[in-house]
Protein backbone atom coordinates (compact mmCIF):
# COMPACT_ATOMS: atom_id res chain seq x y z
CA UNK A 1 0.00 0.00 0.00
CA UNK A 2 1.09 3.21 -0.75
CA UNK A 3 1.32 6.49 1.45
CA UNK A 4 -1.79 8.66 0.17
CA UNK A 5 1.00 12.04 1.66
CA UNK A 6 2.49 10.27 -1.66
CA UNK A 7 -0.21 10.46 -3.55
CA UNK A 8 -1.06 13.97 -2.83
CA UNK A 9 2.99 15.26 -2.93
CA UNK A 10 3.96 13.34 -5.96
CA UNK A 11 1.55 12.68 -8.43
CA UNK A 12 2.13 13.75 -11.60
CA UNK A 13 5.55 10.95 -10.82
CA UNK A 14 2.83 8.25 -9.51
CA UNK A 15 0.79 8.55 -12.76
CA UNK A 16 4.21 8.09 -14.91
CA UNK A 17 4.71 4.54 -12.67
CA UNK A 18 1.13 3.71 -13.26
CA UNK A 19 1.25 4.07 -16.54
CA UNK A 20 4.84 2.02 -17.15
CA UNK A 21 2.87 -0.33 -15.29
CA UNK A 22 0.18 -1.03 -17.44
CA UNK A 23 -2.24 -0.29 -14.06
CA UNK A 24 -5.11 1.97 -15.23
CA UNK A 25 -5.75 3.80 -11.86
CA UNK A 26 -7.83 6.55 -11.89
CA UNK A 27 -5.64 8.67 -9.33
CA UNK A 28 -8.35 11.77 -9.63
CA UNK A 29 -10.79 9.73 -8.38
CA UNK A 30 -8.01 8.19 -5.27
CA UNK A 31 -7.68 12.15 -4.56
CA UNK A 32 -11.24 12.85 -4.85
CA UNK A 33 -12.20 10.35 -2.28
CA UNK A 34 -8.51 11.68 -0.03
CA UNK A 35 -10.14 15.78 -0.24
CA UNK A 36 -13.80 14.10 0.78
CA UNK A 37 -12.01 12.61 3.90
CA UNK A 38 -10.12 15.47 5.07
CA UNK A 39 -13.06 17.63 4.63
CA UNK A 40 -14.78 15.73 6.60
CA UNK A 41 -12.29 15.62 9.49
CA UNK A 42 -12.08 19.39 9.19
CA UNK A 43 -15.45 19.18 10.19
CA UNK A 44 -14.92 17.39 13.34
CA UNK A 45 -12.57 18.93 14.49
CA UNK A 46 -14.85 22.19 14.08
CA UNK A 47 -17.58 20.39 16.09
CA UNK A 48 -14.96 19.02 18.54
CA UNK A 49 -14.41 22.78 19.24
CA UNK A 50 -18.06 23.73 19.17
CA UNK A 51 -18.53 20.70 22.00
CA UNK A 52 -15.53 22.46 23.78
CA UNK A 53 -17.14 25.56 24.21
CA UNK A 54 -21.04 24.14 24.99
CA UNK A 55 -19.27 21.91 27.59
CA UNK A 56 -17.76 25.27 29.21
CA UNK A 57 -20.85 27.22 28.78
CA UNK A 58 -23.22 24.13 30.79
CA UNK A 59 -20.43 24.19 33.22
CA UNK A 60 -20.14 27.97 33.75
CA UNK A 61 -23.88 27.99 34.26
CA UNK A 62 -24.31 25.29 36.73
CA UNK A 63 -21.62 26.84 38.48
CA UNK A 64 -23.32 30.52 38.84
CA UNK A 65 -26.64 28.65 39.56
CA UNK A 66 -28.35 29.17 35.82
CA UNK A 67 -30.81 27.89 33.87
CA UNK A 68 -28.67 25.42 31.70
CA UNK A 69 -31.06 24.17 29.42
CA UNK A 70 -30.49 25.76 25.95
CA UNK A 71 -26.87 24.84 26.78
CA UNK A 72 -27.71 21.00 27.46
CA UNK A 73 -29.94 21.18 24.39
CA UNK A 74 -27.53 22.86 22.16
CA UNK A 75 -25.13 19.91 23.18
CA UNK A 76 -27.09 17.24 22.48
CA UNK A 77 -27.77 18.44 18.65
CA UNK A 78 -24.39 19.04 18.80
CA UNK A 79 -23.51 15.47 19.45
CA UNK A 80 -26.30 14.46 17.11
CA UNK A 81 -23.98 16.01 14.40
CA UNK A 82 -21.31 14.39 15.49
CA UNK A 83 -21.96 10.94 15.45
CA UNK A 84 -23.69 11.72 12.08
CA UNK A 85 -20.55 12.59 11.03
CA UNK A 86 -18.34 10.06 13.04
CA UNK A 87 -20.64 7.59 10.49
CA UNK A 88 -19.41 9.82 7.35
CA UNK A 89 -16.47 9.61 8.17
CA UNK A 90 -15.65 6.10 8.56
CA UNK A 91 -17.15 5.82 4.92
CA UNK A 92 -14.59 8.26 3.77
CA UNK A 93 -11.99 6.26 5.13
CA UNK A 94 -12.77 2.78 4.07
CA UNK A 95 -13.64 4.35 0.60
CA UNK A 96 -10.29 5.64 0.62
CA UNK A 97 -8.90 2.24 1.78
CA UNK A 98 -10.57 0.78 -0.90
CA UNK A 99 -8.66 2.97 -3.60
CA UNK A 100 -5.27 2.24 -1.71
CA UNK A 101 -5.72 -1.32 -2.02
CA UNK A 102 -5.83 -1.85 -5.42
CA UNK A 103 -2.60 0.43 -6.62
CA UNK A 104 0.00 -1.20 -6.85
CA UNK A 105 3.90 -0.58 -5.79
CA UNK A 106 6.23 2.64 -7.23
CA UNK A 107 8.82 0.73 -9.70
CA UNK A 108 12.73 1.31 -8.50
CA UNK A 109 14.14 3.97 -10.88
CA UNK A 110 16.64 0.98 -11.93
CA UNK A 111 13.99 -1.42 -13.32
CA UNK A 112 13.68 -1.29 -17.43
CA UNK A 113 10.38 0.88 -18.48
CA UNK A 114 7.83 -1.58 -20.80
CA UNK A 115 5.09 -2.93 -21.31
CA UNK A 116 5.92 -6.59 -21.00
CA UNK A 117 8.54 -9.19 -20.39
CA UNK A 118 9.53 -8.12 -23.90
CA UNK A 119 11.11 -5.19 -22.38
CA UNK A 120 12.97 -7.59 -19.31
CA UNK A 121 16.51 -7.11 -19.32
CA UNK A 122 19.26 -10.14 -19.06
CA UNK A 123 22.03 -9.14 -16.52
CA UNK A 124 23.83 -12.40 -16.31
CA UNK A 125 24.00 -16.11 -17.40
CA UNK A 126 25.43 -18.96 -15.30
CA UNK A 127 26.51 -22.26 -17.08
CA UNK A 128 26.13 -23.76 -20.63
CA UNK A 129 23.32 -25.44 -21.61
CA UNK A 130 23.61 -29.25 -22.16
CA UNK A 131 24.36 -30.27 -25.45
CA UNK A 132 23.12 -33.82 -25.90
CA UNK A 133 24.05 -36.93 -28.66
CA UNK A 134 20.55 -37.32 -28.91
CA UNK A 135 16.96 -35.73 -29.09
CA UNK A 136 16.07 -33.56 -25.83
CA UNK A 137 12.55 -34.94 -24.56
CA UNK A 138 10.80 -33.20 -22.13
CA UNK A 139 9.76 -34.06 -18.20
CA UNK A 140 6.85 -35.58 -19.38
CA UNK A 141 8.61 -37.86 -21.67
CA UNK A 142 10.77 -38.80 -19.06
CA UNK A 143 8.82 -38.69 -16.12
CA UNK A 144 6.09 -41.07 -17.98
CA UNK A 145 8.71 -43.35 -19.20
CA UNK A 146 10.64 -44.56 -16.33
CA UNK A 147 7.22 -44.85 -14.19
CA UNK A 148 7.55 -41.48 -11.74
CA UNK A 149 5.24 -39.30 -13.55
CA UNK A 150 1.42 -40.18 -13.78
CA UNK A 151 -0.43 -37.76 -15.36
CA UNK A 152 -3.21 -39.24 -16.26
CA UNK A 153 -4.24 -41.01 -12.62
CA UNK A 154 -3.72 -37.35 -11.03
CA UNK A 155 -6.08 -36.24 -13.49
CA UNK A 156 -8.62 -38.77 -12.24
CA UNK A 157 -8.25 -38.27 -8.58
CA UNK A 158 -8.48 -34.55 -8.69
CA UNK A 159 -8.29 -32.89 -12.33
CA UNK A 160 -6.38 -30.81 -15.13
CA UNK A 161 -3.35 -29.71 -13.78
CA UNK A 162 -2.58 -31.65 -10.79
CA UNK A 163 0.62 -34.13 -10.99
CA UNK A 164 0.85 -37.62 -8.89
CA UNK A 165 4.84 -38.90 -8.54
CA UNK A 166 5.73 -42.52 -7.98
CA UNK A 167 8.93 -43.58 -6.52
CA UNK A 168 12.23 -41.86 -7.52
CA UNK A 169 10.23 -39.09 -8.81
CA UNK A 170 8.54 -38.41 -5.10
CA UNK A 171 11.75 -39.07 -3.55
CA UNK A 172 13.24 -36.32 -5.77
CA UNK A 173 10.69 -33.78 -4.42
CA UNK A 174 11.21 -34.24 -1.11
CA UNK A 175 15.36 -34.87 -1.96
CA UNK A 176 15.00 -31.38 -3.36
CA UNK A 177 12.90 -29.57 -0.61
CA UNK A 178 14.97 -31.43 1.74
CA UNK A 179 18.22 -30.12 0.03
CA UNK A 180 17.20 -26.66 -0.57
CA UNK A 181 15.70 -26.17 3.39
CA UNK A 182 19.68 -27.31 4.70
CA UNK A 183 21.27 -25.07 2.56
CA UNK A 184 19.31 -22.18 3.24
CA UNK A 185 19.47 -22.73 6.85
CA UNK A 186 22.52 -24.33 7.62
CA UNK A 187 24.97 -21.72 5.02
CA UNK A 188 22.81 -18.79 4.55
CA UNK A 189 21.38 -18.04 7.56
CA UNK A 190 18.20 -18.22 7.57
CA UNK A 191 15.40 -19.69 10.33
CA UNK A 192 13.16 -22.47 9.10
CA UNK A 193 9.44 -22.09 9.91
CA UNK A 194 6.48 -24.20 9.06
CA UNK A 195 3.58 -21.62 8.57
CA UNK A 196 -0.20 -22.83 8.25
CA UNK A 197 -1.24 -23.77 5.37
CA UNK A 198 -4.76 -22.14 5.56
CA UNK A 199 -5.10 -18.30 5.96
CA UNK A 200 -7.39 -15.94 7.16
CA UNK A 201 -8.85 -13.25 4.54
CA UNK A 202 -6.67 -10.58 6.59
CA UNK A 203 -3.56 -11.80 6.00
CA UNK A 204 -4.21 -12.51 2.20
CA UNK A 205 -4.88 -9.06 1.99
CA UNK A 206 -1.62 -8.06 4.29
CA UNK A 207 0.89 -9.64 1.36
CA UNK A 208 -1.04 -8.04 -1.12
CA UNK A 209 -3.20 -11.35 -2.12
CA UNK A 210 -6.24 -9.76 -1.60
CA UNK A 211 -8.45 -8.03 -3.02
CA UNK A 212 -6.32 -7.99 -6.33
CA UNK A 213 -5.86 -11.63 -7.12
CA UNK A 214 -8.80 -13.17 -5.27
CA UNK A 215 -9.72 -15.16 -9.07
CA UNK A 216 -6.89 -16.97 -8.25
CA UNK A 217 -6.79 -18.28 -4.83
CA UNK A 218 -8.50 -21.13 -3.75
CA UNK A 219 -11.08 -20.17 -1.09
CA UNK A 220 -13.28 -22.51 1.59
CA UNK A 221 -16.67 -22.18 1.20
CA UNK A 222 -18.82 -20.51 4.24
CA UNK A 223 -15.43 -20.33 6.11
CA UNK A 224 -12.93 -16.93 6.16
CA UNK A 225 -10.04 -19.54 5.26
CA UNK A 226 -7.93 -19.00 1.48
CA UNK A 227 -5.63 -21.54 0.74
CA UNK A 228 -1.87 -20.30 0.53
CA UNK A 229 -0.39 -19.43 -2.58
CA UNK A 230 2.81 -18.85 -1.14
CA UNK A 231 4.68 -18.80 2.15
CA UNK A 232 5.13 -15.50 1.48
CA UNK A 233 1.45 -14.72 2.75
CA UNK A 234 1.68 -16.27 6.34
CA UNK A 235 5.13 -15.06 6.71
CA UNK A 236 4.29 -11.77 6.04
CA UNK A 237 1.84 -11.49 8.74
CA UNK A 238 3.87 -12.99 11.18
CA UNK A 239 4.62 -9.28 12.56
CA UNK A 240 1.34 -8.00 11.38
CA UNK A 241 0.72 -5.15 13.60
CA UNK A 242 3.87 -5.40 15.89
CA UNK A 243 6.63 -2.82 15.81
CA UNK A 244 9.95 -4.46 16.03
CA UNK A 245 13.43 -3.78 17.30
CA UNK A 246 16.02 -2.44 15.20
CA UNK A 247 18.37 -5.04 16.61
CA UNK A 248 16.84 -8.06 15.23
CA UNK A 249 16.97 -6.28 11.80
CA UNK A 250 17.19 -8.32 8.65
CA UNK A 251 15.02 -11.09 9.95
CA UNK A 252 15.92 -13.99 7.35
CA UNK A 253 13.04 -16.46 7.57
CA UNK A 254 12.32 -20.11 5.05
CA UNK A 255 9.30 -21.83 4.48
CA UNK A 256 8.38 -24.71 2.69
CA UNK A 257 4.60 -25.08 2.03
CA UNK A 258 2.44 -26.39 -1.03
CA UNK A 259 1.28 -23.64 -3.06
CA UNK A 260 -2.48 -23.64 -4.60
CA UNK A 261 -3.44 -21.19 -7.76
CA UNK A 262 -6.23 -21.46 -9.34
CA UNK A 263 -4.31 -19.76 -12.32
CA UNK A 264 -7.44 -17.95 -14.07
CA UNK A 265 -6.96 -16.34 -17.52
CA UNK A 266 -3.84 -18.52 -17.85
CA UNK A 267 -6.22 -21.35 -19.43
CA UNK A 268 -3.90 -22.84 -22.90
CA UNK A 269 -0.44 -21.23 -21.49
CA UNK A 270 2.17 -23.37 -20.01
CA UNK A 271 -0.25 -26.52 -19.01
CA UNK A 272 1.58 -29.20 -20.40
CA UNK A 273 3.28 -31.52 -17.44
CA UNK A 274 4.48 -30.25 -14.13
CA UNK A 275 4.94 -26.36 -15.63
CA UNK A 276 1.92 -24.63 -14.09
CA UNK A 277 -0.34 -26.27 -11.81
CA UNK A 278 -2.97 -26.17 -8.77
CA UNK A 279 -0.80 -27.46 -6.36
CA UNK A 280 3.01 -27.44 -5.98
CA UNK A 281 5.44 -27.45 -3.80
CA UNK A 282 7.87 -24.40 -3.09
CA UNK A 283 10.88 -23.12 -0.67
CA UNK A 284 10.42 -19.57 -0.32
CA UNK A 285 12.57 -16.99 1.84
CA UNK A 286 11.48 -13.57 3.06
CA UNK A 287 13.17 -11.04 4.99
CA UNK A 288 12.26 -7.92 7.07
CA UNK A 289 14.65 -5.30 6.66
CA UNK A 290 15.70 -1.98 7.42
CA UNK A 291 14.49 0.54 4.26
CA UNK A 292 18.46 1.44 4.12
CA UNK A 293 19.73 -1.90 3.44
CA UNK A 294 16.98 -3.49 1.53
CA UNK A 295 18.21 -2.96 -1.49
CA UNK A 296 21.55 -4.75 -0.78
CA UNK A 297 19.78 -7.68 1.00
CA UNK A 298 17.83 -7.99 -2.75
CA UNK A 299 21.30 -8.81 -4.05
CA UNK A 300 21.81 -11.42 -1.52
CA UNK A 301 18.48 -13.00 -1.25
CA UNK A 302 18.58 -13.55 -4.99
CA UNK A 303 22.83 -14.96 -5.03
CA UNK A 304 21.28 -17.95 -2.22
CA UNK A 305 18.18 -18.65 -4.98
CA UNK A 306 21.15 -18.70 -7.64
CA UNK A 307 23.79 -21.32 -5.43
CA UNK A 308 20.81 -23.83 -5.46
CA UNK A 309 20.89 -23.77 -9.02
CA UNK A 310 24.79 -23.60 -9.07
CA UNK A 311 25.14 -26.55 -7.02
CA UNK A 312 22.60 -28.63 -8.54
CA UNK A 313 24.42 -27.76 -11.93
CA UNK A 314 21.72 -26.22 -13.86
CA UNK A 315 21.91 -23.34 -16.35
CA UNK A 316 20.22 -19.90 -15.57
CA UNK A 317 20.17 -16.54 -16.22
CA UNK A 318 18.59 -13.78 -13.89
CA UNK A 319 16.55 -11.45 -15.97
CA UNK A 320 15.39 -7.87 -14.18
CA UNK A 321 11.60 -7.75 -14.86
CA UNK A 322 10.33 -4.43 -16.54
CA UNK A 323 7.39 -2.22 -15.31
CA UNK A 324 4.76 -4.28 -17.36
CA UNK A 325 5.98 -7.50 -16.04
CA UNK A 326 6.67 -7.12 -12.35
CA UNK A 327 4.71 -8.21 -9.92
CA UNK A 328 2.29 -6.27 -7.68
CA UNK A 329 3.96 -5.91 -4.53
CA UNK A 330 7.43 -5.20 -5.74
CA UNK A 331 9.45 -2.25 -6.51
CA UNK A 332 12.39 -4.26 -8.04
CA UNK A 333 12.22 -8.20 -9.40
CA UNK A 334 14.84 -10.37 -10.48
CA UNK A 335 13.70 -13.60 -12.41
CA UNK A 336 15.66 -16.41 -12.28
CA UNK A 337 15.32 -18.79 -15.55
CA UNK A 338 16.22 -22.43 -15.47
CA UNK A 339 17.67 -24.01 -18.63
CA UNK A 340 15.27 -26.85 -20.09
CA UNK A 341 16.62 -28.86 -22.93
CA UNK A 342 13.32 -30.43 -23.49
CA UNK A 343 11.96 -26.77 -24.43
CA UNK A 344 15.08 -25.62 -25.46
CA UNK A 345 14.55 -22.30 -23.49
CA UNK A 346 14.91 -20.56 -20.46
CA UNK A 347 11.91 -20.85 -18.14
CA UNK A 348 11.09 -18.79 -14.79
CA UNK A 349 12.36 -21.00 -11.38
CA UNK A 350 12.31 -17.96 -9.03
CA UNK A 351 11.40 -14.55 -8.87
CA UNK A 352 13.30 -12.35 -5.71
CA UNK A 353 11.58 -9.24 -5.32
CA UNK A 354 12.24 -6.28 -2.94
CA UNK A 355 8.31 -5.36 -2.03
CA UNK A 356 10.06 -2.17 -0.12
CA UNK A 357 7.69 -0.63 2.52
CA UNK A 358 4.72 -1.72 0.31
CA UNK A 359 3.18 -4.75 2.19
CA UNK A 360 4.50 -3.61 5.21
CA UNK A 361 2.16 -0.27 5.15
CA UNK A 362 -0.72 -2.98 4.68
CA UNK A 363 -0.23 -4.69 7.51
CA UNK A 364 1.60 -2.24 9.82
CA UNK A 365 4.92 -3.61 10.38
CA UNK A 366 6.92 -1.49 12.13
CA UNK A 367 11.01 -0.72 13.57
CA UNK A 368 11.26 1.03 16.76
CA UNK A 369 14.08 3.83 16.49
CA UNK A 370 14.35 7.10 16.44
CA UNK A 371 11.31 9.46 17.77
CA UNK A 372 9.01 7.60 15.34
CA UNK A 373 8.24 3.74 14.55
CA UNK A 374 8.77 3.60 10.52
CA UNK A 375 7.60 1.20 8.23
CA UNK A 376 10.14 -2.28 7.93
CA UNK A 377 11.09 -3.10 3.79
CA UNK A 378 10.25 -6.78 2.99
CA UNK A 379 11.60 -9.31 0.51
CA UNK A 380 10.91 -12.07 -0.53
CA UNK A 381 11.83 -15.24 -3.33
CA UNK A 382 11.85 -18.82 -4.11
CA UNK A 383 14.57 -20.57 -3.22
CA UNK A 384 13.60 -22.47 -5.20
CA UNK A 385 10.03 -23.74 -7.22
CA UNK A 386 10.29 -27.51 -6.27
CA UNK A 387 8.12 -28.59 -9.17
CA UNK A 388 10.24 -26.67 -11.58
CA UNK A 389 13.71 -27.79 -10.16
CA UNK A 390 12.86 -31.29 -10.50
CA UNK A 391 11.77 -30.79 -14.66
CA UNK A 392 14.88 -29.14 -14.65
CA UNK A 393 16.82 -32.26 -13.20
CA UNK A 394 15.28 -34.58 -15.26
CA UNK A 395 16.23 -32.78 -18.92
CA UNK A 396 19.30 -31.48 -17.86
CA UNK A 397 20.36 -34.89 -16.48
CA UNK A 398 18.74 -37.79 -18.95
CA UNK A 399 20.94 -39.66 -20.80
CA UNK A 400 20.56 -41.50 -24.63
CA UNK A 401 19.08 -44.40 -22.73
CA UNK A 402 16.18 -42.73 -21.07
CA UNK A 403 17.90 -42.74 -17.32
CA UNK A 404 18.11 -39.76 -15.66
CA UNK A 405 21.65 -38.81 -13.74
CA UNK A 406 20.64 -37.96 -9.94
CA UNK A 407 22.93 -34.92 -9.29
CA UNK A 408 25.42 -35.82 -6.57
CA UNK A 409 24.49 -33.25 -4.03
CA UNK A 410 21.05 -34.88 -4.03
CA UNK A 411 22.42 -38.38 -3.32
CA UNK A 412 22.26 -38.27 0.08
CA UNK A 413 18.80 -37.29 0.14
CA UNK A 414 17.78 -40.39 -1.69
CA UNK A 415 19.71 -43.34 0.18
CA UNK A 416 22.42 -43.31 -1.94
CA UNK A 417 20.49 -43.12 -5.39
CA UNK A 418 22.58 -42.29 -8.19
CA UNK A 419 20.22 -42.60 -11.67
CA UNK A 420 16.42 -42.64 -12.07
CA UNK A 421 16.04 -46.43 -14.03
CA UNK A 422 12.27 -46.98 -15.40
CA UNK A 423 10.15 -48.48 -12.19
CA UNK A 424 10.02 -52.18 -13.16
């Protein structure tokens, strides 16, 4: 959420964001709704003054022994105004809430101007892509080959886009999430937590979930309980309306959860296999920062997303999203893109995002110092999509035969395991 001070000092620059960002915001109507609600409290505070003064007069009269009663009467229509107005104005500021939801976050003056990932701008590569002796198939090739992958029975239990894994392939997932939680924990820092995996309507709209993208999150019926579509969302609120010390500044927190979209308006885009489903599985890690350093903690949150890719040996790039592409809680994205031989492109395995004091302002994190509590930065990024890491494995490491190579840093994780052989 933005600061409407913001909106009111610096819009002619908001409207130039907006507008990079593809947003269509009516701003005049956002300060419309901001002069209604000031107005208003001008008001009050005119009738606080005129309830002041009655309050004196009632008293100065039962003091001297006088007849009161105009007073009292002139106090109660004045209160009668009041909570007319009390009313008024708690319309004015919800309305005004309402506006402040739906904008989303100022782009970082570093971030490429466009109107779609056409505009995204490559800063580095990592690795060579695999050159293979033999036709590249894709994870679904594989995956339904040696046995892991079943497709079609996932389909029966629950529907399009939902993926069941057999044997190796499970073990892979939970190799990988298993891999990816040590590392981050263990060499980067950060505390593990296990968040719930069901979240009130409160926090979805603390992260920035809600109202915005409420099409595609999964929802219990008659109950004020959303599915998470991201750890991101519960670990957000985790300081929801606390102010913290600056001492325990950057707070470096990883999650594993599942992850449920519902993915509307992506209907014939990416739906083939394991690429974009209901349900997957993801690592994420998030930080709460100080607003000086959160730029610099962006750089490191994204290099521990790139050394799970390094030391699983899988090609990338990092791509810095433009203003039509980036999400809408971030001021500044980096995309990481895993190398898929069975595509023969790049594909998106993690996007690290600095959200600034954006989601914070929603849900009123603060840092004690100074005279003033001020807003905490937070970040956030996958460290890595599980799904996606393991399609990567499996066309980055098959062989001619149809085996699939299990990376060494993985063997541990799987008893030993050292290539995927079709399930007898």
């Amino acid at each position: 959420m933005l600061d409407i001070k913001f909106i009111r000092e610096d819009t002619a620059l908001l409207k130039t964001a907006l507008a990079n960002r593809n947003a269509g915001i009516d701003l005049d109507a956002v300060l419309e709704a901001d002069a209604a609600r000031r107005e208003l409290i001008y008001e009050a505070e005119q009738l606080r003054a005129e309830q002041n003064r009655a309050s004196d007069e009632i008293a100065k009269k039962k003091k001297t022994k006088e007849d009161a009663s105009e007073a009292i009467a002139a106090m109660r229509e004045v209160s009668r105004k009041a909570k007319i107005l009390q009313e008024k104005a708690r319309e004015a500021d919800e309305a005004v809430r309402r506006h402040l939801l739906v904008i989303p976050n100022v782009p970082h003056e570093s971030v490429p101007a466009g109107p779609d990932e056409s505009a995204n701008r490559v800063e580095r590569r990592w690795g060579q892509p695999a050159q293979f002796g033999f036709a590249a198939k894709d994870h679904v090739e594989l995956g339904t080959a040696l046995g892991i992958l079943d497709l079609e029975r996932a389909g029966k239990i629950s529907g399009a886009r939902f993926s069941l894994l057999r044997g190796a392939g499970s073990q892979l997932e939970r190799a990988l999430i298993n891999f990816m939680m040590d590392t981050h924990t263990q060499e980067h820092g950060y505390t593990e937590y296990l968040p719930p995996f069901l979240v009130s309507g409160e926090t979805m709209e603390g992260s920035g979930q809600l109202p915005k993208f409420a099409e595609e999150a999964f929802t219990v019926e008659g109950r004020d309980l959303w599915l998470v579509p991201t750890a991101e969302v519960p670990l957000t609120n985790m300081y929801r309306d606390e102010i913290l010390e600056e001492a325990v500044l950057p707070v470096n927190c990883v999650a594993y959860t599942p992850c449920f979209r519902s993915e509307a308006g992506s209907y014939g885009k990416d739906t083939r296999g394991m690429l974009r489903q209901h349900q997957f599985d993801k690592v994420e890690l998030y930080k709460f920062t100080a607003p000086e350093t959160s730029w610099d903690e962006l750089e490191k949150l994204t290099g521990h997303a790139e050394s799970i890719l390094q030391r699983l040996g899988l090609p990338y790039q990092v791509v810095t999203l433009s203003t039509g592409d980036m999400g809408f809680c971030s001021a500044k994205t980096y995309d990481l893109e895993v190398w898929l031989p069975g595509q023969n492109c790049y594909r998106e395995i993690s996007s690290c995002s600095n959200c600034t004091d954006f989601q914070a302002r929603r849900a009123n994190i603060r840092v004690r110092r100074g005279k003033k509590p001020e807003f905490v930065h937070t970040l956030n990024g996958s460290g890595l999509a599980v799904g996606r890491t393991l399609i990567a494995v499996l066309e980055n490491y098959q062989q001619a035969d149809g085996t699939v190579v299990v990376p060494e840093v993985l063997r541990r994780y799987m008893g030993g395991l050292e290539r995927i052989v079709p399930i007898s």
